[in-house]
PDB file of N, CA and C in Angstrom:
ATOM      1  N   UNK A   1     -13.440  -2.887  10.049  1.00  0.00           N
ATOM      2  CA  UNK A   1     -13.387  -3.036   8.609  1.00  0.00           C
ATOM      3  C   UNK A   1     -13.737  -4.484   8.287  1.00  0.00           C
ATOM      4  N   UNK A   2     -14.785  -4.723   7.631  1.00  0.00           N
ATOM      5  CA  UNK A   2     -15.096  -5.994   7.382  1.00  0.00           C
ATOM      6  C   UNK A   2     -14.814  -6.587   6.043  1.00  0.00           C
ATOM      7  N   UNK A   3     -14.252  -6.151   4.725  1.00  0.00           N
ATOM      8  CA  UNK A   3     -13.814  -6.585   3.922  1.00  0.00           C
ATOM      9  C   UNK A   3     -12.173  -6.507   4.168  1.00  0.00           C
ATOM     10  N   UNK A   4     -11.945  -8.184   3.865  1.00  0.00           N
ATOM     11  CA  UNK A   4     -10.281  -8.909   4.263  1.00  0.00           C
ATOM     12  C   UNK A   4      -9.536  -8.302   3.280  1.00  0.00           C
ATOM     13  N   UNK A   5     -10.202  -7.952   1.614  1.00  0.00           N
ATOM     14  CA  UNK A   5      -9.031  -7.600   1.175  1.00  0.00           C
ATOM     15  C   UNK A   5      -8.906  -5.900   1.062  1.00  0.00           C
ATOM     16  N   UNK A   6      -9.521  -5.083   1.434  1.00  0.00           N
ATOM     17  CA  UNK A   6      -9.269  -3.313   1.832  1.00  0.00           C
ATOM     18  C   UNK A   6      -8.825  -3.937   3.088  1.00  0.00           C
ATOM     19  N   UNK A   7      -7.842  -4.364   3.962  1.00  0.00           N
ATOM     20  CA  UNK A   7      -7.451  -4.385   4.719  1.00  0.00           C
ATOM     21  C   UNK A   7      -5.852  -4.923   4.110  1.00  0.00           C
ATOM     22  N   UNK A   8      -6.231  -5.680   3.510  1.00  0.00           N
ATOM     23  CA  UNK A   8      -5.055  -6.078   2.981  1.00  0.00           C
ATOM     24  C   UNK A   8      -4.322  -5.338   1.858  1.00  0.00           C
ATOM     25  N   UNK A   9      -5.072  -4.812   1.263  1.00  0.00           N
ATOM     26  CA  UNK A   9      -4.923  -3.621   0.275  1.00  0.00           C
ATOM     27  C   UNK A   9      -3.959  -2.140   0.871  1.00  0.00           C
ATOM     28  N   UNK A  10      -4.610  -1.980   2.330  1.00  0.00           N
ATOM     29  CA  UNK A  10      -4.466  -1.072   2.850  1.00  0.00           C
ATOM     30  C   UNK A  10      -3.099  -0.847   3.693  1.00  0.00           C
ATOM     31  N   UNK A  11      -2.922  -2.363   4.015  1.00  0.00           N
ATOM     32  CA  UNK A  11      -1.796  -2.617   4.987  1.00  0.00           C
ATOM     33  C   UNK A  11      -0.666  -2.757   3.549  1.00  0.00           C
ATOM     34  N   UNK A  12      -0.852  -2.735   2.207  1.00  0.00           N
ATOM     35  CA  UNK A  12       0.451  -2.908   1.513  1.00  0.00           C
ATOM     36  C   UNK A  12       0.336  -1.520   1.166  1.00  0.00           C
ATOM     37  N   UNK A  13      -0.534  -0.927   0.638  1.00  0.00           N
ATOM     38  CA  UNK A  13      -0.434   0.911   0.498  1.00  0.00           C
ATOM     39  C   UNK A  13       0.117   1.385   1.456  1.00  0.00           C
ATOM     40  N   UNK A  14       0.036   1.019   2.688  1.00  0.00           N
ATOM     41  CA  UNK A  14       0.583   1.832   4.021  1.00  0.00           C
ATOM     42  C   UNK A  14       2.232   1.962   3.976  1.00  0.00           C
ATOM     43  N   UNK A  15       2.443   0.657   4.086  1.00  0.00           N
ATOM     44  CA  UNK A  15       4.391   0.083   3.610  1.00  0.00           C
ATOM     45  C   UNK A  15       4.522   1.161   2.194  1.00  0.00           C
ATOM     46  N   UNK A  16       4.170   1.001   1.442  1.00  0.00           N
ATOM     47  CA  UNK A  16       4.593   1.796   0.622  1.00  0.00           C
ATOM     48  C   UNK A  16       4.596   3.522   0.794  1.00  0.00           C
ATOM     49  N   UNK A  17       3.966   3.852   1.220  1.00  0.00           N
ATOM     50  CA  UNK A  17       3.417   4.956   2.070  1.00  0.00           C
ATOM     51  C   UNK A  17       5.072   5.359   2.606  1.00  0.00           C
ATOM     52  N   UNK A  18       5.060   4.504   3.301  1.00  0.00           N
ATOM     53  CA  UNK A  18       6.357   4.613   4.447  1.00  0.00           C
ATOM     54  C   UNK A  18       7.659   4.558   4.198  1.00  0.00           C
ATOM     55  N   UNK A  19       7.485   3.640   2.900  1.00  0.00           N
ATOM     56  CA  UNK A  19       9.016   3.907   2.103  1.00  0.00           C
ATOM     57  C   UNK A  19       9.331   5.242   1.029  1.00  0.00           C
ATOM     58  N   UNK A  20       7.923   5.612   1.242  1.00  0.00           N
ATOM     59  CA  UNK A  20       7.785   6.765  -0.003  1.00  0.00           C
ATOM     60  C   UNK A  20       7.739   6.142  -1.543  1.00  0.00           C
ATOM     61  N   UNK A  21       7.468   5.556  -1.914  1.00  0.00           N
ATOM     62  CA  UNK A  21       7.043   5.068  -3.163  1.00  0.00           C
ATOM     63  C   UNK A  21       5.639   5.398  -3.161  1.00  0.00           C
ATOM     64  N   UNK A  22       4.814   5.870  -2.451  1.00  0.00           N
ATOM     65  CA  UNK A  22       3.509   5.857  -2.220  1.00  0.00           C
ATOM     66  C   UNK A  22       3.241   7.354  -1.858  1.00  0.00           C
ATOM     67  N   UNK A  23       2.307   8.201  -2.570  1.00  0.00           N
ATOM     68  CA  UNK A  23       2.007   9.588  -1.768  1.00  0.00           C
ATOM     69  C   UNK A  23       0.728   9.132  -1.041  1.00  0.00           C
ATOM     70  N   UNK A  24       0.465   9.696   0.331  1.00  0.00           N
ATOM     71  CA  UNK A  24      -0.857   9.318   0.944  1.00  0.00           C
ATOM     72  C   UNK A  24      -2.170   9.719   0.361  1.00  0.00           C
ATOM     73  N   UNK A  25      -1.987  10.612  -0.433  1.00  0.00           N
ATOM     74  CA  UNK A  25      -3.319  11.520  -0.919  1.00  0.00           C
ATOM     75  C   UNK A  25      -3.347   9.995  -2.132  1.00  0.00           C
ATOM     76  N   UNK A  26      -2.753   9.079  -2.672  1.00  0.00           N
ATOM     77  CA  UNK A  26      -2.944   8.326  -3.879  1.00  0.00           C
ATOM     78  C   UNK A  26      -2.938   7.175  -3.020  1.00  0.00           C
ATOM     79  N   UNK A  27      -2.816   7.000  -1.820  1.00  0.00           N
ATOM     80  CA  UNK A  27      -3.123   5.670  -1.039  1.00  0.00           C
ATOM     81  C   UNK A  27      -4.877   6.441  -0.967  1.00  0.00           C
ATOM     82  N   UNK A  28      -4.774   6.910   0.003  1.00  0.00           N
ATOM     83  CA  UNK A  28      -6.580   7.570  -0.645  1.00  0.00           C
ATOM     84  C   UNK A  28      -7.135   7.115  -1.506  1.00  0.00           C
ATOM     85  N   UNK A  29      -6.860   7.765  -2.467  1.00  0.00           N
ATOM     86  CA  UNK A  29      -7.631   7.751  -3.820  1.00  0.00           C
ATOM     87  C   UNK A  29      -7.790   5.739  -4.026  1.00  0.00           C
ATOM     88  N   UNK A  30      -6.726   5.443  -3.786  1.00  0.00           N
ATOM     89  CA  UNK A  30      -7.230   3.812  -3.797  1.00  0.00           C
ATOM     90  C   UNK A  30      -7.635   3.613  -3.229  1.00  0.00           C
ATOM     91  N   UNK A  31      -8.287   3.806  -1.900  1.00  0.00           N
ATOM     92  CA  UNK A  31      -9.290   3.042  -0.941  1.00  0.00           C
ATOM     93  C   UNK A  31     -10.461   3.331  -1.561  1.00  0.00           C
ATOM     94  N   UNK A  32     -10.676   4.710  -2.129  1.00  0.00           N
ATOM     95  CA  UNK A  32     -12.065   5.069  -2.302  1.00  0.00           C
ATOM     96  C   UNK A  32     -12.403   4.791  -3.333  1.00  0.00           C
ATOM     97  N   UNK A  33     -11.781   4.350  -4.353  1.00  0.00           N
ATOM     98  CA  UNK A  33     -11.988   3.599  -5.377  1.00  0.00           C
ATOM     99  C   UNK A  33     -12.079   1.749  -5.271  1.00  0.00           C
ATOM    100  N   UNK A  34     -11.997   1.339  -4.481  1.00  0.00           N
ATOM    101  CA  UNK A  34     -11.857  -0.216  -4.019  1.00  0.00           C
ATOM    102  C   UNK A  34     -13.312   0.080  -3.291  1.00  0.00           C
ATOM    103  N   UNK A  35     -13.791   1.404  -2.487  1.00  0.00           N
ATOM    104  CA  UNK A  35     -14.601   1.104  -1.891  1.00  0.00           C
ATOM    105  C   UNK A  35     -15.847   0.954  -2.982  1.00  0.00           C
ATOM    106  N   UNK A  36     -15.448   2.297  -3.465  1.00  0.00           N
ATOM    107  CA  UNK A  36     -16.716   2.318  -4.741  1.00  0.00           C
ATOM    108  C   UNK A  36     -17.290   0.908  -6.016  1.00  0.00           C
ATOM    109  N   UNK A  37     -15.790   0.152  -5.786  1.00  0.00           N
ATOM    110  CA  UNK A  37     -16.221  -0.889  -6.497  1.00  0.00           C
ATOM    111  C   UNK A  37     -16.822  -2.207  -5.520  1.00  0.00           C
ATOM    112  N   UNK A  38     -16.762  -2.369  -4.489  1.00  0.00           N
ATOM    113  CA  UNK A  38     -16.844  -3.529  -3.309  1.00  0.00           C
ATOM    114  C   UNK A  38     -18.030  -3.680  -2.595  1.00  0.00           C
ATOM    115  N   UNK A  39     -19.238  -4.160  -2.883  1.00  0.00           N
ATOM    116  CA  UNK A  39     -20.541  -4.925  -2.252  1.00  0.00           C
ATOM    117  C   UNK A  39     -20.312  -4.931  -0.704  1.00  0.00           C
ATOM    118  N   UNK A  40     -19.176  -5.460   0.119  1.00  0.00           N
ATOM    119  CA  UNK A  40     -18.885  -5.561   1.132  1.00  0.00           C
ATOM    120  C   UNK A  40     -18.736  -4.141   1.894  1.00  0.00           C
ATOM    121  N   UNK A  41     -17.367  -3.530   1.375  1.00  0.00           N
ATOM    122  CA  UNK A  41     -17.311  -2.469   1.580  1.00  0.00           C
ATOM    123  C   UNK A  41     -18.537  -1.139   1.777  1.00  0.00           C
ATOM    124  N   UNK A  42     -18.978  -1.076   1.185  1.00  0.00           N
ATOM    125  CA  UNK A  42     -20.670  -0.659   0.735  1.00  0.00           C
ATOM    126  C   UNK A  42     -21.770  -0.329   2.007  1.00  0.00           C
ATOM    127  N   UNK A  43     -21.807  -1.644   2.257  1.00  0.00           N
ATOM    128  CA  UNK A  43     -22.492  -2.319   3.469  1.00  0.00           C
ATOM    129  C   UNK A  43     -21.819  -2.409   4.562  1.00  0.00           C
ATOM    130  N   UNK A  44     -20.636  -1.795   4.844  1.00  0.00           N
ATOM    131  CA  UNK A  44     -20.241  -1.626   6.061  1.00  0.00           C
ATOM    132  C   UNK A  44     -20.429  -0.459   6.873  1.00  0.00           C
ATOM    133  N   UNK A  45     -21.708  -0.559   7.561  1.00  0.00           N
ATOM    134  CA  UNK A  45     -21.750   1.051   8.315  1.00  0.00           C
ATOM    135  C   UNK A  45     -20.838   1.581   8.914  1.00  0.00           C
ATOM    136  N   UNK A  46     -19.735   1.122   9.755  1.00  0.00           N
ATOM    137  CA  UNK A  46     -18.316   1.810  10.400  1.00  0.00           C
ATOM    138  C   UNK A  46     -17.249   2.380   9.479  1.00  0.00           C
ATOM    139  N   UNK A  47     -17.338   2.263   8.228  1.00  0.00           N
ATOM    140  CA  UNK A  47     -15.973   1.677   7.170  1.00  0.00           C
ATOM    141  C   UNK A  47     -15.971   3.759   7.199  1.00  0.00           C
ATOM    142  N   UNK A  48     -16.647   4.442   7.180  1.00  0.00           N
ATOM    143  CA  UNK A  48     -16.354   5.755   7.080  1.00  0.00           C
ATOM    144  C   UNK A  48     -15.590   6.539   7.865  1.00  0.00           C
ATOM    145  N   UNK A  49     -16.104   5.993   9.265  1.00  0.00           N
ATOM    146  CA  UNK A  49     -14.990   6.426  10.328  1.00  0.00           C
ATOM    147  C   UNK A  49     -13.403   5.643  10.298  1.00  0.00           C
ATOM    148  N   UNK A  50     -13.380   4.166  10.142  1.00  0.00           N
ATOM    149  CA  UNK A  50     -12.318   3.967   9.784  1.00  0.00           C
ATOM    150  C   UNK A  50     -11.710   4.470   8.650  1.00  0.00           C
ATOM    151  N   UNK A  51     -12.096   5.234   7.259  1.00  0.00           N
ATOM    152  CA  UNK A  51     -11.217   5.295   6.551  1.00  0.00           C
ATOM    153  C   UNK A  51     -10.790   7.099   7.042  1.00  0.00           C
ATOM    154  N   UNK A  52     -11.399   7.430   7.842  1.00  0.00           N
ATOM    155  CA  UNK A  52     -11.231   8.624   8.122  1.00  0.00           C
ATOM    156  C   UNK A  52      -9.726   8.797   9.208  1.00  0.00           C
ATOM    157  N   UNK A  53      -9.692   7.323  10.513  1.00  0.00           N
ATOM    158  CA  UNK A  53      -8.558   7.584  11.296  1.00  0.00           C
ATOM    159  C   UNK A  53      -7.654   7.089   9.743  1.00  0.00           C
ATOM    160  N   UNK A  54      -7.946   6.367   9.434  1.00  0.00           N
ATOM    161  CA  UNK A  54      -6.298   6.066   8.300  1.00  0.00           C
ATOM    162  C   UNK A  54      -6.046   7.806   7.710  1.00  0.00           C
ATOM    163  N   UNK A  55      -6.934   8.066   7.494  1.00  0.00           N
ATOM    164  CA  UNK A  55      -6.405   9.119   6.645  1.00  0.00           C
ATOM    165  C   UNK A  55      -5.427  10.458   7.657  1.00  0.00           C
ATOM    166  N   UNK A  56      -6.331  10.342   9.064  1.00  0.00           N
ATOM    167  CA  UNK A  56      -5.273  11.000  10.144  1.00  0.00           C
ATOM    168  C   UNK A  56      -4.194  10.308  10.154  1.00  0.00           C
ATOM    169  N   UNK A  57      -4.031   8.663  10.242  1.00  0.00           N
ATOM    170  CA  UNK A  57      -3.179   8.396  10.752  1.00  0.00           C
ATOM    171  C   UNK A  57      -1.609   7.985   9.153  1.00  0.00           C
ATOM    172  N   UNK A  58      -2.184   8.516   8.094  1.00  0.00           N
ATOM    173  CA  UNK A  58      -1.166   8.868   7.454  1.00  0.00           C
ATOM    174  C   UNK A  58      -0.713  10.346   6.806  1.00  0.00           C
ATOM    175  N   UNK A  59      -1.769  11.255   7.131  1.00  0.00           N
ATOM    176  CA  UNK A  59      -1.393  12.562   7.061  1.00  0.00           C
ATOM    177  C   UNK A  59      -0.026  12.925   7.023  1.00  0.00           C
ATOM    178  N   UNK A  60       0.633  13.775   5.858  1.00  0.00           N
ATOM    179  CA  UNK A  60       1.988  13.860   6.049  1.00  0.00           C
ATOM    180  C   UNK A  60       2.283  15.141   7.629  1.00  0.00           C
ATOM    181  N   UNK A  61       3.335  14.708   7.780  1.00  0.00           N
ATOM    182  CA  UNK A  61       3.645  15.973   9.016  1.00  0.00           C
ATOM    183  C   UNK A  61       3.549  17.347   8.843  1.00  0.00           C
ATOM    184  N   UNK A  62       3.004  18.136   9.603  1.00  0.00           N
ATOM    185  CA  UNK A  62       3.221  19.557   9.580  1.00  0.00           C
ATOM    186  C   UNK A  62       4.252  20.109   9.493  1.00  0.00           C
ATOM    187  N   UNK A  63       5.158  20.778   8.616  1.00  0.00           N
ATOM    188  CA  UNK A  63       6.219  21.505   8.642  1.00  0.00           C
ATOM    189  C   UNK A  63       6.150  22.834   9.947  1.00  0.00           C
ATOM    190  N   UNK A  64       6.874  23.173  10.449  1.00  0.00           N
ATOM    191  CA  UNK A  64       6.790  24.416  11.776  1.00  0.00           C
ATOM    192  C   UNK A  64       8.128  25.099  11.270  1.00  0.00           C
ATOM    193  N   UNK A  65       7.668  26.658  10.834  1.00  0.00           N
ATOM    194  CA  UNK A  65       8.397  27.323  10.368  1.00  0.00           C
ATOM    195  C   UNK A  65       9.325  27.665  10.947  1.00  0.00           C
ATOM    196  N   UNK A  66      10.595  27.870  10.904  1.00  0.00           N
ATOM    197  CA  UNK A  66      11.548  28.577  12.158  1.00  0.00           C
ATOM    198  C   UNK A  66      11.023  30.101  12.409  1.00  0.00           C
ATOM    199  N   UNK A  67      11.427  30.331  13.779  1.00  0.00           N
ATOM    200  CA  UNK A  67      10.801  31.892  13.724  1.00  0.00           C
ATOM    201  C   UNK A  67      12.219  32.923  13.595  1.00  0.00           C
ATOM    202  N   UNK A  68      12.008  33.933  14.836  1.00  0.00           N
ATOM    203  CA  UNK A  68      12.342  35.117  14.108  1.00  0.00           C
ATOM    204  C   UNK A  68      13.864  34.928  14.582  1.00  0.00           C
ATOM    205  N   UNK A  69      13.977  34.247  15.699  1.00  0.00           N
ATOM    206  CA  UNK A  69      15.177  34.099  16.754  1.00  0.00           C
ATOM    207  C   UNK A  69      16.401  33.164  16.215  1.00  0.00           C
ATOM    208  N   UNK A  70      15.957  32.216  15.116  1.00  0.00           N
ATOM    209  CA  UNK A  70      16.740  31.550  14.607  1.00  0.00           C
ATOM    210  C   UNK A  70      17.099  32.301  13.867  1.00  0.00           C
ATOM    211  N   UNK A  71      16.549  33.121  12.901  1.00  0.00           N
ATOM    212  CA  UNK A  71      17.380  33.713  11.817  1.00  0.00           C
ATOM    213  C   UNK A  71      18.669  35.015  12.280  1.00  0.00           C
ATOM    214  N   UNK A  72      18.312  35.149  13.523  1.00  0.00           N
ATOM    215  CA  UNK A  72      19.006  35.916  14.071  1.00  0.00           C
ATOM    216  C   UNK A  72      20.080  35.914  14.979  1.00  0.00           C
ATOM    217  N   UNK A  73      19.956  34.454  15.142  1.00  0.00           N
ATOM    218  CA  UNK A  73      21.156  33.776  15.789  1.00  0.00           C
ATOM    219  C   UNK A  73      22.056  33.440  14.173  1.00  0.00           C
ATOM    220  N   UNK A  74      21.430  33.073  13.389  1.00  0.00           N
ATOM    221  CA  UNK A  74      22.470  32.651  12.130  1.00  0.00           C
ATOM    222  C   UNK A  74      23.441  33.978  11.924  1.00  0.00           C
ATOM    223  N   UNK A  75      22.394  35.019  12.080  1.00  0.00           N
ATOM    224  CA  UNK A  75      22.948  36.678  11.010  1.00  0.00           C
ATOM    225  C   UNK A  75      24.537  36.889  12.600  1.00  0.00           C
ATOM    226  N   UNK A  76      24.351  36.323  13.552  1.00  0.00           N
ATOM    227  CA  UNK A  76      24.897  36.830  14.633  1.00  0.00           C
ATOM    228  C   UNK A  76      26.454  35.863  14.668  1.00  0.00           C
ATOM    229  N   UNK A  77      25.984  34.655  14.083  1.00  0.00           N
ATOM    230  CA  UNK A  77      27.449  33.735  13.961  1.00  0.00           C
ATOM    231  C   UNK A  77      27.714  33.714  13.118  1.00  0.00           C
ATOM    232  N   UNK A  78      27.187  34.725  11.820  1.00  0.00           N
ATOM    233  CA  UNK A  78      28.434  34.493  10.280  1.00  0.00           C
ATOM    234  C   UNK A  78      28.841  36.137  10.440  1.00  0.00           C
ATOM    235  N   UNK A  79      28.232  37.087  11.727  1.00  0.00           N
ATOM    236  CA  UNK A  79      29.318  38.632  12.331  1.00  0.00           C
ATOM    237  C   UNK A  79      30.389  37.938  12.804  1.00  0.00           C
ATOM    238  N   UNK A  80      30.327  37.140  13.399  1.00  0.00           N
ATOM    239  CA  UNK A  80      31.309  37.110  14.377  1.00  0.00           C
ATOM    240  C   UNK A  80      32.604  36.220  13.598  1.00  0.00           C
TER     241      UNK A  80
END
């Protein structure tokens, strides 16, 4: 990433990100709007793949549904 301040931009969206004051899909939306306005940014041939790991690397988590065995251990300790 060769523009200092989308880096710096990015590293205070992130903190916020992390405290939750920040949704990631609106840390997004500000990079790509900083990019769209930035000469530097622009002209950086790599800057696509980098904004692409940020965007993996703040993806919220996958929820994993409980399956069938949990609900059936619950129904089995409020028989008993």
């Amino acid at each position: 990433m060769q523009c200092q301040r989308l880096r710096s931009l990015a590293r205070e969206w992130f903190l916020k990100v992390r405290e939750d004051a920040l949704a990631p899909a609106r840390m997004m939306e500000f990079i790509h709007r900083h990019i769209r306005q930035c000469e530097t940014c622009q002209r950086d041939p790599d800057l696509p793949q980098e904004v692409e790991k940020i965007r993996e690397f703040i993806r919220a988590p996958e929820v994993i549904p409980q399956g069938e065995s949990s609900s059936e251990e619950w129904e089995e300790e409020a028989l008993a």
